[in-house]
N, C-alpha and C. Protein backbone atom coordinates (compact mmCIF):
# COMPACT_ATOMS: atom_id res chain seq x y z
N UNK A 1 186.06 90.95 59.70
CA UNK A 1 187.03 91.75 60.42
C UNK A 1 187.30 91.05 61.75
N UNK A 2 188.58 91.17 62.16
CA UNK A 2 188.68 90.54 63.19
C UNK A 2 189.23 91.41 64.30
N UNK A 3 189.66 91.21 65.15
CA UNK A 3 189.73 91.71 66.78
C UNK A 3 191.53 91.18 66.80
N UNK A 4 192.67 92.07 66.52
CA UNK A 4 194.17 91.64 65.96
C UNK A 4 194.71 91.81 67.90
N UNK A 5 193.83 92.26 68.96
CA UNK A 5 194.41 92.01 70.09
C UNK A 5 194.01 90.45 70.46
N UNK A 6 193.07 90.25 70.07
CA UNK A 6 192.76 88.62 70.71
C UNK A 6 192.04 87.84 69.71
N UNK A 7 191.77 86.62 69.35
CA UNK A 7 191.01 85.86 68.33
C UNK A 7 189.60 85.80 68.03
N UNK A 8 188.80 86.82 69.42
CA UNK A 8 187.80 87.18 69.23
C UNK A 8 187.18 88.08 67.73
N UNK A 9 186.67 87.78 67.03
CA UNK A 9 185.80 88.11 65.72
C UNK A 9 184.79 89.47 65.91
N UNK A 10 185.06 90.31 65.41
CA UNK A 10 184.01 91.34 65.81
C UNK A 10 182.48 90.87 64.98
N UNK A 11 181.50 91.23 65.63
CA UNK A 11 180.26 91.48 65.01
C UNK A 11 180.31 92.14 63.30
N UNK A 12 179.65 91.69 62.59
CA UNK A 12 179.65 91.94 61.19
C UNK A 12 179.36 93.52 61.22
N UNK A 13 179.67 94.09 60.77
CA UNK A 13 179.12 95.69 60.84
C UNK A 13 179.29 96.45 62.19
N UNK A 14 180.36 96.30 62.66
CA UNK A 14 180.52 96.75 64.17
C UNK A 14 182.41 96.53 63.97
N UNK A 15 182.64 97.99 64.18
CA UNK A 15 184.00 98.21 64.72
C UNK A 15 184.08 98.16 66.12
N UNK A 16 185.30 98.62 66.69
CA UNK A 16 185.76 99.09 67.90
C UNK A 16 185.09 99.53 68.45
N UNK A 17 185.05 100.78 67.68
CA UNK A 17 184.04 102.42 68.85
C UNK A 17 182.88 101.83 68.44
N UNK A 18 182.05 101.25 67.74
CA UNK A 18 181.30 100.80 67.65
C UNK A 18 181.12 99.72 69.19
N UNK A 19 181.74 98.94 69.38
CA UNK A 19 181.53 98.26 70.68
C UNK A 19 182.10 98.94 71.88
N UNK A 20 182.95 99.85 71.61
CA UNK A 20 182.95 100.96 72.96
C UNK A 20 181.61 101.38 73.35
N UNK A 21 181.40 101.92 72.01
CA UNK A 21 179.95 102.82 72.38
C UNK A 21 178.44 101.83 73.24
N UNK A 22 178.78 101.00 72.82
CA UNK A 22 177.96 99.84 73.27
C UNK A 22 178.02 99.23 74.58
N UNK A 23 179.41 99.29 74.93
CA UNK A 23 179.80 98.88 76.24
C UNK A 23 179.42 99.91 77.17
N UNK A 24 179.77 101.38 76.82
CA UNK A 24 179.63 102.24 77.47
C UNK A 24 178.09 102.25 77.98
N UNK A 25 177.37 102.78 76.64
CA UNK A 25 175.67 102.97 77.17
C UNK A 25 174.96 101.51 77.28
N UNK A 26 175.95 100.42 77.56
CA UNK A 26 175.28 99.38 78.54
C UNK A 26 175.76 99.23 80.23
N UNK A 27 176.63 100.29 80.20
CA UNK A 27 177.01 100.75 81.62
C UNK A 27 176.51 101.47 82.20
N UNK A 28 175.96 102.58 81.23
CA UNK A 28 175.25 103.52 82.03
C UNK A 28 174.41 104.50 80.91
N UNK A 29 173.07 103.47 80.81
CA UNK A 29 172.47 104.71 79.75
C UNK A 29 172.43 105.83 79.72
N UNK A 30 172.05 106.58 80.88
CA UNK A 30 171.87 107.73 80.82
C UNK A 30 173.11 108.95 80.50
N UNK A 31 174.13 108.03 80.02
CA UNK A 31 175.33 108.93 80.06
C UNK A 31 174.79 110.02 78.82
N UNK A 32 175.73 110.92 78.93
CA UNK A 32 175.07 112.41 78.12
C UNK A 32 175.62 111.55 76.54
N UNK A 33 175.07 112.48 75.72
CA UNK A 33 176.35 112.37 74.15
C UNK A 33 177.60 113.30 74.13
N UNK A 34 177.38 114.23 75.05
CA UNK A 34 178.90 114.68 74.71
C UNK A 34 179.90 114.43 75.67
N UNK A 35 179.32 113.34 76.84
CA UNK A 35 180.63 112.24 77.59
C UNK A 35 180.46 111.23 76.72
N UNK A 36 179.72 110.47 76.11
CA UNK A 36 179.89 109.62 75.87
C UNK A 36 180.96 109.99 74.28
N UNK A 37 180.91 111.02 73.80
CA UNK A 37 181.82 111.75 72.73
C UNK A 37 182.99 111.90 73.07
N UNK A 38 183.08 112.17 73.89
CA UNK A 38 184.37 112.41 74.92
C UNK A 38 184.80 111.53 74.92
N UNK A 39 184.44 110.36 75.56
CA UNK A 39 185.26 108.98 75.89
C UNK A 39 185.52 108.17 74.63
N UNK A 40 184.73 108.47 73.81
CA UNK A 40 185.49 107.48 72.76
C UNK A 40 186.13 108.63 71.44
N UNK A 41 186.08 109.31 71.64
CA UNK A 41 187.37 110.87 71.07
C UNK A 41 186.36 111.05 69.80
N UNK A 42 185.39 111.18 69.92
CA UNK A 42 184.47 112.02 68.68
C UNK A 42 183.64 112.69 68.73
N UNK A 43 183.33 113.88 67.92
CA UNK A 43 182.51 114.79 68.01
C UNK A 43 181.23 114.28 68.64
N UNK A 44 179.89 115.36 69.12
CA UNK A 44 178.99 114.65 69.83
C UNK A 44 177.89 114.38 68.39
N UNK A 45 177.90 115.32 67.09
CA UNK A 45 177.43 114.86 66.18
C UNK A 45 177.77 113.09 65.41
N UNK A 46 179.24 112.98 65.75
CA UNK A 46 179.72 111.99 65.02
C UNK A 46 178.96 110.45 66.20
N UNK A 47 179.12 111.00 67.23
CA UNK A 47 178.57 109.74 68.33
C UNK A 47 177.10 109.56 68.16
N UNK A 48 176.74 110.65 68.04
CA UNK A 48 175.03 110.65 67.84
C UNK A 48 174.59 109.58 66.82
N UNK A 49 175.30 110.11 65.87
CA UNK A 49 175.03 109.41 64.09
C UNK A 49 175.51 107.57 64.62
N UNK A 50 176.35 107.50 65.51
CA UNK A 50 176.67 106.06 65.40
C UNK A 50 175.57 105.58 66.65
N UNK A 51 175.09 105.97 67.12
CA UNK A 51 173.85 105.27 68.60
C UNK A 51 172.84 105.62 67.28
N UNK A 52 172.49 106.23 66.76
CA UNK A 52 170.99 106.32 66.12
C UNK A 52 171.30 105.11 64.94
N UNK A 53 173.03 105.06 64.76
CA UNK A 53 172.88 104.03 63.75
C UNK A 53 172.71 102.60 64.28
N UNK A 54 173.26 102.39 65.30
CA UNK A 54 173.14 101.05 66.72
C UNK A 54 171.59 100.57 66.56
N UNK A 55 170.95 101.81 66.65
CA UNK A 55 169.74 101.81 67.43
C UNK A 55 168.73 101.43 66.04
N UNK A 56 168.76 101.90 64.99
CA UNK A 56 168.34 101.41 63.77
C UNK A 56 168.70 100.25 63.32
N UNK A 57 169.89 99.63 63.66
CA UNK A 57 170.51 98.26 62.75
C UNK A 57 169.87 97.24 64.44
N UNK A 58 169.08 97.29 65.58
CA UNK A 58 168.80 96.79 66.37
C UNK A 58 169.74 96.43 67.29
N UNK A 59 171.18 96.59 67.43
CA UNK A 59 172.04 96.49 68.36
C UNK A 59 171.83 97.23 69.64
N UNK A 60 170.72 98.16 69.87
CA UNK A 60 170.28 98.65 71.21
C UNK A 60 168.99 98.66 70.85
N UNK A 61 168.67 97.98 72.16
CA UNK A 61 167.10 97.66 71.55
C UNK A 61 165.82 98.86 72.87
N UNK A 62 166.74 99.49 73.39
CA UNK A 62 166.02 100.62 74.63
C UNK A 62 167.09 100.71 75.49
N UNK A 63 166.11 101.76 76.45
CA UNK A 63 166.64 101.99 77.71
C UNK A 63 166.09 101.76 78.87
N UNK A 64 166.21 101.38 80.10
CA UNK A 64 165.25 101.37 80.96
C UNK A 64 165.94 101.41 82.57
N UNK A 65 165.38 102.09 83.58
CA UNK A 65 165.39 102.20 84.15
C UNK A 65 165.54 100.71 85.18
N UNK A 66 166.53 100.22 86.36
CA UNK A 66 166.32 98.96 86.90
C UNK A 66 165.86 99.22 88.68
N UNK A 67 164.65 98.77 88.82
CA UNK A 67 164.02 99.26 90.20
C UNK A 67 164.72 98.33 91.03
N UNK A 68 164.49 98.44 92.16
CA UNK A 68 164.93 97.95 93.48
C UNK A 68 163.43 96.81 93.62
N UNK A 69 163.04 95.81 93.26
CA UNK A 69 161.97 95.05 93.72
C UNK A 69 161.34 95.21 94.87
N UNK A 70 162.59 95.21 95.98
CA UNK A 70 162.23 94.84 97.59
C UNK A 70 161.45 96.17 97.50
N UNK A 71 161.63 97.04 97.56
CA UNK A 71 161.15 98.14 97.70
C UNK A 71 160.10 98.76 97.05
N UNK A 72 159.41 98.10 95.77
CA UNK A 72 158.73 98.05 95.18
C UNK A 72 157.88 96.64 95.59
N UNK A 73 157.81 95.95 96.25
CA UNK A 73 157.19 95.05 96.85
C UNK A 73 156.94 93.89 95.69
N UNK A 74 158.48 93.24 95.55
CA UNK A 74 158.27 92.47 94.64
C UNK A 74 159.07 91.65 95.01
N UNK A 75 159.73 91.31 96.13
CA UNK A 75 161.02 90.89 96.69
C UNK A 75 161.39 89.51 96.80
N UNK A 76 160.40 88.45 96.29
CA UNK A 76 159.90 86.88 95.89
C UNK A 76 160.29 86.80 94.59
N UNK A 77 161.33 86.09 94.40
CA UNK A 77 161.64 85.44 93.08
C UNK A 77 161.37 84.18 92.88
N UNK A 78 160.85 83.66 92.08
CA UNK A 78 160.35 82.71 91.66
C UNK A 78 160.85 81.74 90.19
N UNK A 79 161.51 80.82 89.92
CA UNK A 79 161.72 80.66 88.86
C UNK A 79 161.05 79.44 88.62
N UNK A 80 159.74 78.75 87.28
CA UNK A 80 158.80 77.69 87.40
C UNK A 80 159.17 77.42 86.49
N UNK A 81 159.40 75.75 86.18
CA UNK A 81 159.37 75.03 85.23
C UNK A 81 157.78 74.72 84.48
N UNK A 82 157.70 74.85 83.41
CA UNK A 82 156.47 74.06 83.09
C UNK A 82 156.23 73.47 81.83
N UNK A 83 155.56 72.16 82.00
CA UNK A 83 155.48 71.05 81.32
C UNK A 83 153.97 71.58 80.79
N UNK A 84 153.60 71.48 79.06
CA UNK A 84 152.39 71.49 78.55
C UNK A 84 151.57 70.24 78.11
N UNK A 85 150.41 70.26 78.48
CA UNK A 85 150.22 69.07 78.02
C UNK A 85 149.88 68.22 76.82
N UNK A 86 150.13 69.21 75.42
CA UNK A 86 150.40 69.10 74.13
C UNK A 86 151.30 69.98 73.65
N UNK A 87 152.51 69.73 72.60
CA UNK A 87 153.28 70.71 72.34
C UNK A 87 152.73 70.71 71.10
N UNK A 88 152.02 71.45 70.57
CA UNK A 88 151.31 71.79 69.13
C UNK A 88 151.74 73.11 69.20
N UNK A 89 151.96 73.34 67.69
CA UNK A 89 151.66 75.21 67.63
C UNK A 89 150.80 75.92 67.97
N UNK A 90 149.40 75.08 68.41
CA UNK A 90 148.21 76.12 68.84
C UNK A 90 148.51 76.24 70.21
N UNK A 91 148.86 75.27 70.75
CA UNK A 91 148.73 75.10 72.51
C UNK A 91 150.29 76.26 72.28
N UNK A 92 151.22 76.05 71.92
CA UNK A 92 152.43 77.04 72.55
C UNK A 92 151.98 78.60 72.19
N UNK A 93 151.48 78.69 70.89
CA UNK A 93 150.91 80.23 70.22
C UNK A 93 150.00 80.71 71.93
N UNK A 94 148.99 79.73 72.47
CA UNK A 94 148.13 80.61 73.23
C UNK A 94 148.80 80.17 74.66
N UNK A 95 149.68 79.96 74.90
CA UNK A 95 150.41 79.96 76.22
C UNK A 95 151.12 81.14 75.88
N UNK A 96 151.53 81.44 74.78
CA UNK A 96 152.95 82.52 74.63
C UNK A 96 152.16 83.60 74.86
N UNK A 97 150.81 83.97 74.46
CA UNK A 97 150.04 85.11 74.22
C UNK A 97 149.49 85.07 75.80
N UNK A 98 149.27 84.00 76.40
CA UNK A 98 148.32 84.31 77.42
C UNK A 98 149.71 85.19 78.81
N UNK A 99 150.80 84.62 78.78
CA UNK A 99 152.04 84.96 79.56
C UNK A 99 152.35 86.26 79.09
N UNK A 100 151.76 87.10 77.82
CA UNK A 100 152.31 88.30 78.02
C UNK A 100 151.70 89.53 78.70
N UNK A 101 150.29 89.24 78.84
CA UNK A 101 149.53 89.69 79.77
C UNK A 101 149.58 90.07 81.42
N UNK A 102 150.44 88.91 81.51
CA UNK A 102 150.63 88.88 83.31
C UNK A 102 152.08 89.41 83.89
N UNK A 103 151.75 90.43 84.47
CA UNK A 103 153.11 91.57 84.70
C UNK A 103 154.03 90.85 85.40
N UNK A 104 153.86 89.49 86.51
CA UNK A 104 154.01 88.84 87.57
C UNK A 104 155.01 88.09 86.74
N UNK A 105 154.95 87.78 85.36
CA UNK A 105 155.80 87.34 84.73
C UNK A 105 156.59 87.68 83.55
N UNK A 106 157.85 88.21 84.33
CA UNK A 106 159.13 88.74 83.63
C UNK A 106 159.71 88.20 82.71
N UNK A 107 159.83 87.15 82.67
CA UNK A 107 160.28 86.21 81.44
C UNK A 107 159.53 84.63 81.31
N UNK A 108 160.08 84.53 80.11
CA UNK A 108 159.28 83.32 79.34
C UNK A 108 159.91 82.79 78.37
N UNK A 109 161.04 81.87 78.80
CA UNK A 109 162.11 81.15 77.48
C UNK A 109 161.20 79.66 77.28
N UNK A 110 161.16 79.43 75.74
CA UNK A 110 161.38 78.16 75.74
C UNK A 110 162.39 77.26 75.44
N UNK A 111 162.37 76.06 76.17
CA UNK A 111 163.58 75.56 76.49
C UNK A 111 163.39 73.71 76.04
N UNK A 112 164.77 73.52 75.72
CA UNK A 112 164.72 72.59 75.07
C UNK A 112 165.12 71.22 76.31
N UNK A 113 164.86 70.49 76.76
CA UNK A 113 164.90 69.39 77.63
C UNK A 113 163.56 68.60 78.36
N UNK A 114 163.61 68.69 79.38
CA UNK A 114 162.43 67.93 80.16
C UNK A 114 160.90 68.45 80.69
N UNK A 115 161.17 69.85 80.48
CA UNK A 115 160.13 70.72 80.31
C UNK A 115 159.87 71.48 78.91
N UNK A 116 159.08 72.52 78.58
CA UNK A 116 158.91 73.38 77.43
C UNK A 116 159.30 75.00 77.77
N UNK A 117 158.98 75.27 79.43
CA UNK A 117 159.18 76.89 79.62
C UNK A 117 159.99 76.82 80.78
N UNK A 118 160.78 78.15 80.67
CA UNK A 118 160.93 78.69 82.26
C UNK A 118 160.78 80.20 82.00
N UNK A 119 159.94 79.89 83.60
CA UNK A 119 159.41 81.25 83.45
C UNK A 119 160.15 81.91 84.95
N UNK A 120 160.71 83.43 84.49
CA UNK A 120 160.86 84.24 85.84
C UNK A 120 159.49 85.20 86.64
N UNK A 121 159.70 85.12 87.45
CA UNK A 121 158.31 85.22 88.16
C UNK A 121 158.99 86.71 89.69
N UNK A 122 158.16 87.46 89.54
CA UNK A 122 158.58 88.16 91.02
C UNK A 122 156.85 88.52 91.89
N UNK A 123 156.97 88.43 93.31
CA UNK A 123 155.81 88.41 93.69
C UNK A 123 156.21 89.46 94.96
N UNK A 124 155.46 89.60 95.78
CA UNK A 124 155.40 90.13 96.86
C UNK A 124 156.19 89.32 97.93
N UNK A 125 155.69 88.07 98.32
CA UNK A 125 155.96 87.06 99.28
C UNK A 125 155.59 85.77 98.72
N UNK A 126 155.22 85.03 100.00
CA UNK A 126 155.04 83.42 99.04
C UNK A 126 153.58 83.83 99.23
N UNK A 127 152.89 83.85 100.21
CA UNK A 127 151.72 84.10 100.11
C UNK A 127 151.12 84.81 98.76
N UNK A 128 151.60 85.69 98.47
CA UNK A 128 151.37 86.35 96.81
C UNK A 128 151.52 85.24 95.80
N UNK A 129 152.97 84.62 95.92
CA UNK A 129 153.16 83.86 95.29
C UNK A 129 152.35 82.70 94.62
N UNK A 130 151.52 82.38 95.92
CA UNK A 130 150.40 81.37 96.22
C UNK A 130 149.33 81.60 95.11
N UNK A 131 148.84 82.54 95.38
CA UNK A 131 147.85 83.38 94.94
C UNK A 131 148.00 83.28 93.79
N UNK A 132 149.23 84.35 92.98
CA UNK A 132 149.23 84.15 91.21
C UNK A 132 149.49 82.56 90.58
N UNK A 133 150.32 81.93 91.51
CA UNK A 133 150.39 80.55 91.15
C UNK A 133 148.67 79.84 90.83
N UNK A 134 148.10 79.88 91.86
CA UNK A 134 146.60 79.74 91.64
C UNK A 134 145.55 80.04 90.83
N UNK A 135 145.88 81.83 90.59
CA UNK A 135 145.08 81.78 89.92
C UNK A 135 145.33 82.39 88.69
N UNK A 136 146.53 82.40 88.17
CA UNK A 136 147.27 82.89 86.72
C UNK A 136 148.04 81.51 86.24
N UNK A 137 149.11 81.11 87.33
CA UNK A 137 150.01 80.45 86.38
C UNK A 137 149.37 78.90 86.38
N UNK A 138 148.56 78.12 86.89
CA UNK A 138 148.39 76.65 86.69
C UNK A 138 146.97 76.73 85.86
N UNK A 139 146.38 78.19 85.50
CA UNK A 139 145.14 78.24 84.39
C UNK A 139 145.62 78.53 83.24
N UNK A 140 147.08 78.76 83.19
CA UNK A 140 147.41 79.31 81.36
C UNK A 140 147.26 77.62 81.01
N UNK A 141 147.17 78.52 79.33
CA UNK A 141 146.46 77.37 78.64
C UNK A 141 147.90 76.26 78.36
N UNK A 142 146.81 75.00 78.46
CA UNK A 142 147.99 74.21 77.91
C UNK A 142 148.40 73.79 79.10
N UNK A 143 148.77 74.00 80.47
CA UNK A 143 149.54 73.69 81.63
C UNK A 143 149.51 72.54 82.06
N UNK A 144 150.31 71.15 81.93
CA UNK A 144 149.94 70.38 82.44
C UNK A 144 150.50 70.22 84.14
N UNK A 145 151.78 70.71 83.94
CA UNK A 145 152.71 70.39 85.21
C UNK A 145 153.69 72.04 85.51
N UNK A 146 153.89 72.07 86.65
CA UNK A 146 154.36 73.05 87.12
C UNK A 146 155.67 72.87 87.80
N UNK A 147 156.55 73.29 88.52
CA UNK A 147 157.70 72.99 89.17
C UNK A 147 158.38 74.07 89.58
N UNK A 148 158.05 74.89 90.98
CA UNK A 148 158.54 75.55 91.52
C UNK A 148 159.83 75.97 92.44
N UNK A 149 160.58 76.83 91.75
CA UNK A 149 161.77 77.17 92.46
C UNK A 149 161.87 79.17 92.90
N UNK A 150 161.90 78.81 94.47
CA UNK A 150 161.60 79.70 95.49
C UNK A 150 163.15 80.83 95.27
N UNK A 151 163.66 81.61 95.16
CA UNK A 151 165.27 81.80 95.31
C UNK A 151 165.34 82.75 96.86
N UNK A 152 166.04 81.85 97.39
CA UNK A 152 166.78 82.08 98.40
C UNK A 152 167.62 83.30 98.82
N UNK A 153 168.64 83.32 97.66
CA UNK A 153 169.45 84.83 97.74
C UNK A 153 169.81 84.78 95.91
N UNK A 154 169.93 85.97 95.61
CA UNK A 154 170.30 86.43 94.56
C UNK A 154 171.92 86.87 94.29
N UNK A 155 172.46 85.71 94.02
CA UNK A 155 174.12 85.96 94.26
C UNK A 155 174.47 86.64 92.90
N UNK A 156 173.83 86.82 91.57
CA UNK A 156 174.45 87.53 90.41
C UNK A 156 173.35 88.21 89.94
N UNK A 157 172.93 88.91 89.47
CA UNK A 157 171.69 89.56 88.50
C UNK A 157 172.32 90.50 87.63
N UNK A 158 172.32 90.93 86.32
CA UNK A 158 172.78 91.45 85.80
C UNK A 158 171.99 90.91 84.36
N UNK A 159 172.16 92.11 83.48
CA UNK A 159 171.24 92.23 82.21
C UNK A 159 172.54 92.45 80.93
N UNK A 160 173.30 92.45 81.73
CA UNK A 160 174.68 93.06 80.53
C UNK A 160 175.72 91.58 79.82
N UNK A 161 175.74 92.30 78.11
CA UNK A 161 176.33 91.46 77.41
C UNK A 161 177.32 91.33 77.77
N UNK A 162 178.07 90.62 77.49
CA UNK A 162 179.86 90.32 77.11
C UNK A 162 180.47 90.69 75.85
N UNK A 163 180.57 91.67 75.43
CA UNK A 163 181.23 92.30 74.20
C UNK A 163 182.10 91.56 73.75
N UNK A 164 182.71 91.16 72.62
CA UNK A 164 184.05 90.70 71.97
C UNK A 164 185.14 92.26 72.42
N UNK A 165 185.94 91.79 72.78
CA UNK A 165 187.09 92.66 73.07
C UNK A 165 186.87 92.95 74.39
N UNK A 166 186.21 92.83 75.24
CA UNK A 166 185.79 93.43 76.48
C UNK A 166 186.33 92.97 77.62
């Protein structure tokens, strides 16, 4: 099926209101079901049945609340490159397992170029920073090399897709 306003391709099993509905409660989860019924012109049973169906076929994968860091004393962003010093399946299996443990670290892609990870990192300050760098992130297993980037200001942050049609 395709998208007859623009050449964009819809998702296999996903209409329109299907990506309304998607756009919407990625704008604002907490919206009720019978605005979010409202806005896309269907009963609040008929909207229900299509988020529980979203939510079953994995196209919404939760909800969550987004804190204020600074204020939560987390206000150090950190983003680290790191180099392992064997790329085997055992050494990446117990780096992947040992990084899910440590709250300090928000994300964990692996990445294909001159390193193996980047990891997002939030701390208190640098001094904190210091600290988990020391004694979490240069002991996970496998670590040969590290490469730290401090962020300065946060000019975009955002968690939201780009819908086809949107």
């Amino acid at each position: 099926m395709t998208n007859k306003k623009s050449s964009t391709a819809l998702p296999a099993g996903l209409d329109r209101l299907d990506l309304r509905i998607l756009a919407l409660l990625q704008a604002d989860g907490r919206i009720t079901n019978v605005r979010l019924a409202e806005t896309v012109g269907l009963s609040p049973t008929a909207a229900l049945a299509r988020v529980q169906r979203l939510t079953d076929e994995g196209y919404i994968l939760g909800y969550e609340a987004r804190l204020n860091p600074i204020k939560l004393g987390a206000g150090m962003l950190v983003f680290v490159e790191v180099l392992l010093d064997r790329t085997t399946p055992n050494v990446f299996d117990a780096f992947k397992a040992a990084v899910q443990v440590h709250p300090e670290i928000m994300e964990c892609h692996m990445v294909a170029g001159g390193f193996d990870y980047l990891l997002k990192t939030r701390s208190a300050d640098m001094a904190d920073y210091r600290r988990f760098a020391g004694a979490v992130l240069w002991q996970l297993p496998g670590v040969r090399e590290t490469r730290t980037y401090a962020v300065m200001e946060e000019v975009k942050d955002s968690a939201r897709l780009h819908l086809p049609g949107g």
